[in-house]
PDB file of N, CA and C in Angstrom:
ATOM      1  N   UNK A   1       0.845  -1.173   0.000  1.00  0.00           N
ATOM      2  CA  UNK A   1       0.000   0.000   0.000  1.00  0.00           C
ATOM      3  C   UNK A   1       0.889   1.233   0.000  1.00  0.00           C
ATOM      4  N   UNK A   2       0.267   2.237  -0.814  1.00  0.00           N
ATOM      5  CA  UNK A   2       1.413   3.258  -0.828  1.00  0.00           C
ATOM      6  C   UNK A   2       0.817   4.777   0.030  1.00  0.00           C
ATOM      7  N   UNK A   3       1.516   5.388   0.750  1.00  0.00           N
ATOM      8  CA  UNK A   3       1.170   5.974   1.271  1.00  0.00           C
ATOM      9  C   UNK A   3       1.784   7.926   0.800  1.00  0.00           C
ATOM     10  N   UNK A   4       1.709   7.640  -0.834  1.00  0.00           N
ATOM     11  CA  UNK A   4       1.882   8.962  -1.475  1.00  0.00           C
ATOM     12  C   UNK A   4       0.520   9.859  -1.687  1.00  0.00           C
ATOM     13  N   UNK A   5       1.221  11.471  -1.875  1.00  0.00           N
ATOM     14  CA  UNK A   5      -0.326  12.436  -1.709  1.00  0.00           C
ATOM     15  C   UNK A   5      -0.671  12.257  -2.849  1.00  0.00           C
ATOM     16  N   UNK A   6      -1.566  11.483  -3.488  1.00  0.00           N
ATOM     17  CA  UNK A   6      -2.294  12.401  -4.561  1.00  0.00           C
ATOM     18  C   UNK A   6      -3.082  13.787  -5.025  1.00  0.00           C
ATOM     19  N   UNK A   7      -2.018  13.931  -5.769  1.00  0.00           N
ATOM     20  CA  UNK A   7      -2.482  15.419  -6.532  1.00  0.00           C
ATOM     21  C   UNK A   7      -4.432  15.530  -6.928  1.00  0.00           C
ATOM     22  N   UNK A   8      -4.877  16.486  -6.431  1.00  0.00           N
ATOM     23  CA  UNK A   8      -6.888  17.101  -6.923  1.00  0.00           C
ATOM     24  C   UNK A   8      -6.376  17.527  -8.311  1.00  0.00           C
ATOM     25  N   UNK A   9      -7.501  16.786  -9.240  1.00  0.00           N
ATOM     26  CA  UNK A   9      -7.764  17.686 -10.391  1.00  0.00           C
ATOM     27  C   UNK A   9      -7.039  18.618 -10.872  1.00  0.00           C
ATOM     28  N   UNK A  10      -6.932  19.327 -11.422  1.00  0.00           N
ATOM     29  CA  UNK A  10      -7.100  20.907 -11.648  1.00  0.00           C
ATOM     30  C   UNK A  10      -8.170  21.433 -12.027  1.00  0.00           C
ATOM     31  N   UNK A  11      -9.062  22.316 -11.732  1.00  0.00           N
ATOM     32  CA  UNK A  11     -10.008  22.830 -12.005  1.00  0.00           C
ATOM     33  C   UNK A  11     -10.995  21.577 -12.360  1.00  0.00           C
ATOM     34  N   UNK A  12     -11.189  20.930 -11.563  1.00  0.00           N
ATOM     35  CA  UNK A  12     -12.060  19.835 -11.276  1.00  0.00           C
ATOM     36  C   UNK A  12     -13.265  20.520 -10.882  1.00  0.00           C
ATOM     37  N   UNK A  13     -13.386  21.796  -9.594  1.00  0.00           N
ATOM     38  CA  UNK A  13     -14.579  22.765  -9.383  1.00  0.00           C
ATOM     39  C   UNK A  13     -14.594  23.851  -9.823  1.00  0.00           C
ATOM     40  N   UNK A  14     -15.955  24.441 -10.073  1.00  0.00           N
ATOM     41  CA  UNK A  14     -16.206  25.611 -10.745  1.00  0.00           C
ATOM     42  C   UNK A  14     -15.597  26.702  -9.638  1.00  0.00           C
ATOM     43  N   UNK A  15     -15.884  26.657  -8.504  1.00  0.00           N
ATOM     44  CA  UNK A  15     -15.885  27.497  -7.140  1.00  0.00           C
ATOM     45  C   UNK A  15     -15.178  26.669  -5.966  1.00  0.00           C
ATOM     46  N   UNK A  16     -14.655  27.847  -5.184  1.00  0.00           N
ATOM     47  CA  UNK A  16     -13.400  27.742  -4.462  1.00  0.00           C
ATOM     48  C   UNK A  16     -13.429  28.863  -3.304  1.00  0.00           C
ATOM     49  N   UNK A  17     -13.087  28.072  -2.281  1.00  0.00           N
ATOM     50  CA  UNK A  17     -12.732  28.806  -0.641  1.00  0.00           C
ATOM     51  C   UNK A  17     -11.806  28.745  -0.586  1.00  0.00           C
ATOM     52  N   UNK A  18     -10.857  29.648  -0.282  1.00  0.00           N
ATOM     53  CA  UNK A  18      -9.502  30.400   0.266  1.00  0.00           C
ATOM     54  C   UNK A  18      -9.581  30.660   1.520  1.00  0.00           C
ATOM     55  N   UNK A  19      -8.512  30.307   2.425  1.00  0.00           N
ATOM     56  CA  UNK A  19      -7.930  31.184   3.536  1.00  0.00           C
ATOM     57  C   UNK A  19      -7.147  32.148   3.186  1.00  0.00           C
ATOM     58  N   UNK A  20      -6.479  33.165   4.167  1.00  0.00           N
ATOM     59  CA  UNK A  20      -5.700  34.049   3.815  1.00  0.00           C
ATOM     60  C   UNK A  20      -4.147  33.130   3.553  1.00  0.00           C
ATOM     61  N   UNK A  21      -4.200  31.890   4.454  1.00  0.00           N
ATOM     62  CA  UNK A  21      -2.851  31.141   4.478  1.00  0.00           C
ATOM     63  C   UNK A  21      -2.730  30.867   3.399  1.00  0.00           C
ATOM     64  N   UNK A  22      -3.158  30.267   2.409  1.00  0.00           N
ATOM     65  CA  UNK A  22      -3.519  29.892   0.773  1.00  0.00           C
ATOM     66  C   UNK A  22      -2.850  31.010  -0.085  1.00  0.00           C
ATOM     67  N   UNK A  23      -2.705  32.290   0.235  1.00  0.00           N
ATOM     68  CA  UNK A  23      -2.227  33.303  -0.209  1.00  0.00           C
ATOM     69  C   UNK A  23      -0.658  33.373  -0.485  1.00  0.00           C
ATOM     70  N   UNK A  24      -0.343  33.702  -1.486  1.00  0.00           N
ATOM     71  CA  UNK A  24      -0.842  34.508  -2.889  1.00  0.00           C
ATOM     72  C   UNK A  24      -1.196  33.296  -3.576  1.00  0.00           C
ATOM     73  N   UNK A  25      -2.659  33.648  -4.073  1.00  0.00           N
ATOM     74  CA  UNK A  25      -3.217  32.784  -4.642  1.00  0.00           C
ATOM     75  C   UNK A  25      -3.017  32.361  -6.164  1.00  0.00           C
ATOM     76  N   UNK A  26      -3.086  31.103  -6.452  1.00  0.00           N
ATOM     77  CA  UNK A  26      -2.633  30.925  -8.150  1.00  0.00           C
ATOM     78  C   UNK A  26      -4.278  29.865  -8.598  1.00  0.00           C
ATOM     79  N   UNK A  27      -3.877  30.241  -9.612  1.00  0.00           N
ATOM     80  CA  UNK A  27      -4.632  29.027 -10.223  1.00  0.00           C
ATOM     81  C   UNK A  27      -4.406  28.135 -11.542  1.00  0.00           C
ATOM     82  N   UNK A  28      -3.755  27.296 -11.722  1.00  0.00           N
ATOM     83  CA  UNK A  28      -4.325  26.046 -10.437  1.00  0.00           C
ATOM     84  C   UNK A  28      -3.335  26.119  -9.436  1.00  0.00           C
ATOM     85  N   UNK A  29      -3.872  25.951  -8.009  1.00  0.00           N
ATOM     86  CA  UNK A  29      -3.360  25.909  -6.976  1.00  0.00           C
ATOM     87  C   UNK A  29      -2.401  24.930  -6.591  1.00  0.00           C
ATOM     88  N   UNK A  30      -1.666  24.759  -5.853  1.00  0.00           N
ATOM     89  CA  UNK A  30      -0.349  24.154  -5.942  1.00  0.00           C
ATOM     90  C   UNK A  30      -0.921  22.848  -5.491  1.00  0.00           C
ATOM     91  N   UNK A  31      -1.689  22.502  -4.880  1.00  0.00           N
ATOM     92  CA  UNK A  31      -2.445  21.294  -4.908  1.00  0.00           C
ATOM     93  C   UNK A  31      -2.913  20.068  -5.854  1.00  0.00           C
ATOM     94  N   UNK A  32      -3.292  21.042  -6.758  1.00  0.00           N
ATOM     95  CA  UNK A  32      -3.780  20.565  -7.718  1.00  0.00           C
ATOM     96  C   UNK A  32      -2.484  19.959  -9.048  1.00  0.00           C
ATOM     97  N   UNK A  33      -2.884  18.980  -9.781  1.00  0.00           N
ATOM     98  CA  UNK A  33      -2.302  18.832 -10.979  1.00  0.00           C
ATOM     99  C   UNK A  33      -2.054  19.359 -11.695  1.00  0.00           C
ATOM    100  N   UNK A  34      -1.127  19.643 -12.927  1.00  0.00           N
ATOM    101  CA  UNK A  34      -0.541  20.712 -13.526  1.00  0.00           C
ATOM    102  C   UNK A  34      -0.735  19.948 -14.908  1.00  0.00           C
ATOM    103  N   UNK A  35      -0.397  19.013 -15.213  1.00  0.00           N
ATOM    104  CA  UNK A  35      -0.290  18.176 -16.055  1.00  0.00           C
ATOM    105  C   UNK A  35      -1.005  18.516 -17.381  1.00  0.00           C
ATOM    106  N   UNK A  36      -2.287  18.641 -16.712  1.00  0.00           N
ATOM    107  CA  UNK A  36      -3.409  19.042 -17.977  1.00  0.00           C
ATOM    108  C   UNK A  36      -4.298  19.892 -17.732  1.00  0.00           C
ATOM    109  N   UNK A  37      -3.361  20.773 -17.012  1.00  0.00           N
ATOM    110  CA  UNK A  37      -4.189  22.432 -16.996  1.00  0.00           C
ATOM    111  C   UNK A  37      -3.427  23.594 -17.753  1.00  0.00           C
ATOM    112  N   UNK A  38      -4.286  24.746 -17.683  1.00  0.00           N
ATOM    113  CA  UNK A  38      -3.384  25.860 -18.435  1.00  0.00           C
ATOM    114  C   UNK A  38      -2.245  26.718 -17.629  1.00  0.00           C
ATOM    115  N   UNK A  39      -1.395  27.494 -17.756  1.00  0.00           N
ATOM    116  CA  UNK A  39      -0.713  27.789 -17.544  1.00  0.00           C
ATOM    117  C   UNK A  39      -0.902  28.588 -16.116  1.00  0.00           C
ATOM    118  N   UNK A  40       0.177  28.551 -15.030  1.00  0.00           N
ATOM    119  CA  UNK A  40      -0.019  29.272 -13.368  1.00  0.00           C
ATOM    120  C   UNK A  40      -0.329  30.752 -13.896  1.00  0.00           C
ATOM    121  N   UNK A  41      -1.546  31.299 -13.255  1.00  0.00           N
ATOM    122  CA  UNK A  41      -1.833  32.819 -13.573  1.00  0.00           C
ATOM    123  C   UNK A  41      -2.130  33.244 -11.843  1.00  0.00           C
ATOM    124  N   UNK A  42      -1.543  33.663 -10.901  1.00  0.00           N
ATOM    125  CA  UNK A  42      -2.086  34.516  -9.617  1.00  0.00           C
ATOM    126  C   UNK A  42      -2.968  35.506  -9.987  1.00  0.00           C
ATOM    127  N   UNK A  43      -3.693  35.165  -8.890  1.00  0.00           N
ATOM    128  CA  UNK A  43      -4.797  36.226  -8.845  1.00  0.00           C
ATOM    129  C   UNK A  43      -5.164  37.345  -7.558  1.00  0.00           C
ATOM    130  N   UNK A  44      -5.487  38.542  -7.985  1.00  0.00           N
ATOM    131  CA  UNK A  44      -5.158  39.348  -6.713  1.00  0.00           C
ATOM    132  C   UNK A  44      -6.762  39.294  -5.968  1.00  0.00           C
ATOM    133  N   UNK A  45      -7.129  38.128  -5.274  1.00  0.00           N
ATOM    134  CA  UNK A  45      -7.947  38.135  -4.420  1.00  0.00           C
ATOM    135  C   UNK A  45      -8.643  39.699  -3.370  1.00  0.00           C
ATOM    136  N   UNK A  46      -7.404  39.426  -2.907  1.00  0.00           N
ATOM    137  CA  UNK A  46      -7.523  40.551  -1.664  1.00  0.00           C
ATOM    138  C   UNK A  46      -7.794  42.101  -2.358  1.00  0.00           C
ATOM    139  N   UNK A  47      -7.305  42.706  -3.563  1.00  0.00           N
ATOM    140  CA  UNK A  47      -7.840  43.695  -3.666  1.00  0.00           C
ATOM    141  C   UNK A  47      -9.228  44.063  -4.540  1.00  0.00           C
ATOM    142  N   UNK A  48      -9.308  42.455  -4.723  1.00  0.00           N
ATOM    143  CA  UNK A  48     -11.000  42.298  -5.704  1.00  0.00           C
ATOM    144  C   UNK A  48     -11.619  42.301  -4.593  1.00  0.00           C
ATOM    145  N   UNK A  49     -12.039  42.772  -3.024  1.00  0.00           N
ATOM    146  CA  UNK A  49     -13.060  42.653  -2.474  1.00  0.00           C
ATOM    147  C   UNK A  49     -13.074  41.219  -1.842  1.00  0.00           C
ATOM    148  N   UNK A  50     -12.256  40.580  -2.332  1.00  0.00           N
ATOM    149  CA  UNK A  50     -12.413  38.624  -1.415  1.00  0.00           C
ATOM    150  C   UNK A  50     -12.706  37.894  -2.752  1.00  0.00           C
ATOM    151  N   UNK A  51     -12.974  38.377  -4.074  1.00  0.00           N
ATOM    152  CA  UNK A  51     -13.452  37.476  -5.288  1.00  0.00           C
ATOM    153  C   UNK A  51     -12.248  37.825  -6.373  1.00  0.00           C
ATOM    154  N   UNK A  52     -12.346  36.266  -6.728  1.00  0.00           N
ATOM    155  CA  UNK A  52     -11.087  36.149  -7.978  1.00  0.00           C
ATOM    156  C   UNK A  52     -11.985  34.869  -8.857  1.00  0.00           C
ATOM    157  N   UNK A  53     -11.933  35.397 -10.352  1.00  0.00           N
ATOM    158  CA  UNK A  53     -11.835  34.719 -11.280  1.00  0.00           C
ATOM    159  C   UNK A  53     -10.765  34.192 -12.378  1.00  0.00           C
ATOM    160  N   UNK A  54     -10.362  32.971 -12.515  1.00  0.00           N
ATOM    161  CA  UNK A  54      -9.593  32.670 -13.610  1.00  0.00           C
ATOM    162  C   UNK A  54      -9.896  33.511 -15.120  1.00  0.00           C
ATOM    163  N   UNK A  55      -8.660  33.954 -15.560  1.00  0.00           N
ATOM    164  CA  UNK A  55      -8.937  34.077 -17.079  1.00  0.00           C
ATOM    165  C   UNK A  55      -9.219  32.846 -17.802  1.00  0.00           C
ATOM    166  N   UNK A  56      -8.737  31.877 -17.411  1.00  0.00           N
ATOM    167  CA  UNK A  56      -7.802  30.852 -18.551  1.00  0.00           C
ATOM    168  C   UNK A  56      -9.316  29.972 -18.133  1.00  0.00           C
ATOM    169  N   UNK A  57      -9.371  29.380 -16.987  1.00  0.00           N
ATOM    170  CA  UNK A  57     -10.833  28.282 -17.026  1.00  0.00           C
ATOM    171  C   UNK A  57     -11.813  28.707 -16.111  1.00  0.00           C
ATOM    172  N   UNK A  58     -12.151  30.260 -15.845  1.00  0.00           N
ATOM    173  CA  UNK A  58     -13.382  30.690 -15.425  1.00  0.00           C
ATOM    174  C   UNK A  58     -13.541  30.278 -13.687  1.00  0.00           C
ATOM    175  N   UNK A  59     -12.427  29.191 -13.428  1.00  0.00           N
ATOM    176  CA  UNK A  59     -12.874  28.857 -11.900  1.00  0.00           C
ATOM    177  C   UNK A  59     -12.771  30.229 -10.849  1.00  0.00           C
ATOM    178  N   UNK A  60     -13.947  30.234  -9.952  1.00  0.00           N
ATOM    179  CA  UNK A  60     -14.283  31.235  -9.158  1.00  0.00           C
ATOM    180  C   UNK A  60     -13.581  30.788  -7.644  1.00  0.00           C
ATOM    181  N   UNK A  61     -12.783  32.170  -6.937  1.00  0.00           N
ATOM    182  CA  UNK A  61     -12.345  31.772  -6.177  1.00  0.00           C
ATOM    183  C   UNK A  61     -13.134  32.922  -4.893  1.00  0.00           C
ATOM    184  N   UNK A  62     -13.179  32.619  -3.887  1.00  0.00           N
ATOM    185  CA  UNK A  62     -13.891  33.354  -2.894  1.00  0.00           C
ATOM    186  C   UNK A  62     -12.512  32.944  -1.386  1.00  0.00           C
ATOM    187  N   UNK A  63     -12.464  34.305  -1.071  1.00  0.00           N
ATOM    188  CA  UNK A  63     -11.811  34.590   0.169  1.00  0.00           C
ATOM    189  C   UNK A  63     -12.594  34.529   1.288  1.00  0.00           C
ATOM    190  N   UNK A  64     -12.740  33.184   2.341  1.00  0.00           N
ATOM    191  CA  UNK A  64     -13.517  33.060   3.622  1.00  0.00           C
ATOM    192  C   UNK A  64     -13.030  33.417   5.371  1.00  0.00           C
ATOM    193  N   UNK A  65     -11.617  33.846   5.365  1.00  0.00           N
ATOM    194  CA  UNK A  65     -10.801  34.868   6.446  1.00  0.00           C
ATOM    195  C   UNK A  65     -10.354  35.493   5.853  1.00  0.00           C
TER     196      UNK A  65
END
């Protein structure tokens, strides 16, 4: 049995909760797979009011602290 992390999706969800720790935010998030997503774009959360949208695949990100 192997006890490695598997990598989430990338943009597997439309919408997304952030902490401030999560910050500076990218998308796709370092979590996620890279493999067969588009290229790392950061997004400036904090001065959109707490809301960030991807250019590249539309995923919505929301700031919850």
């Amino acid at each position: 049995m192997s006890d490695a992390v598997q990598a989430t999706s990338a943009n597997a969800q439309r919408e997304y909760q952030v902490r401030r720790a999560q910050l500076p935010l990218s998308c796709p998030m370092p979590e996620m797979a890279l493999w067969n997503s588009h290229p790392r774009v950061y997004l400036p959360i904090e001065s959109e009011g707490g809301k960030a949208e991807c250019p590249y695949c539309g995923a919505k990100y929301t700031l919850v602290d």
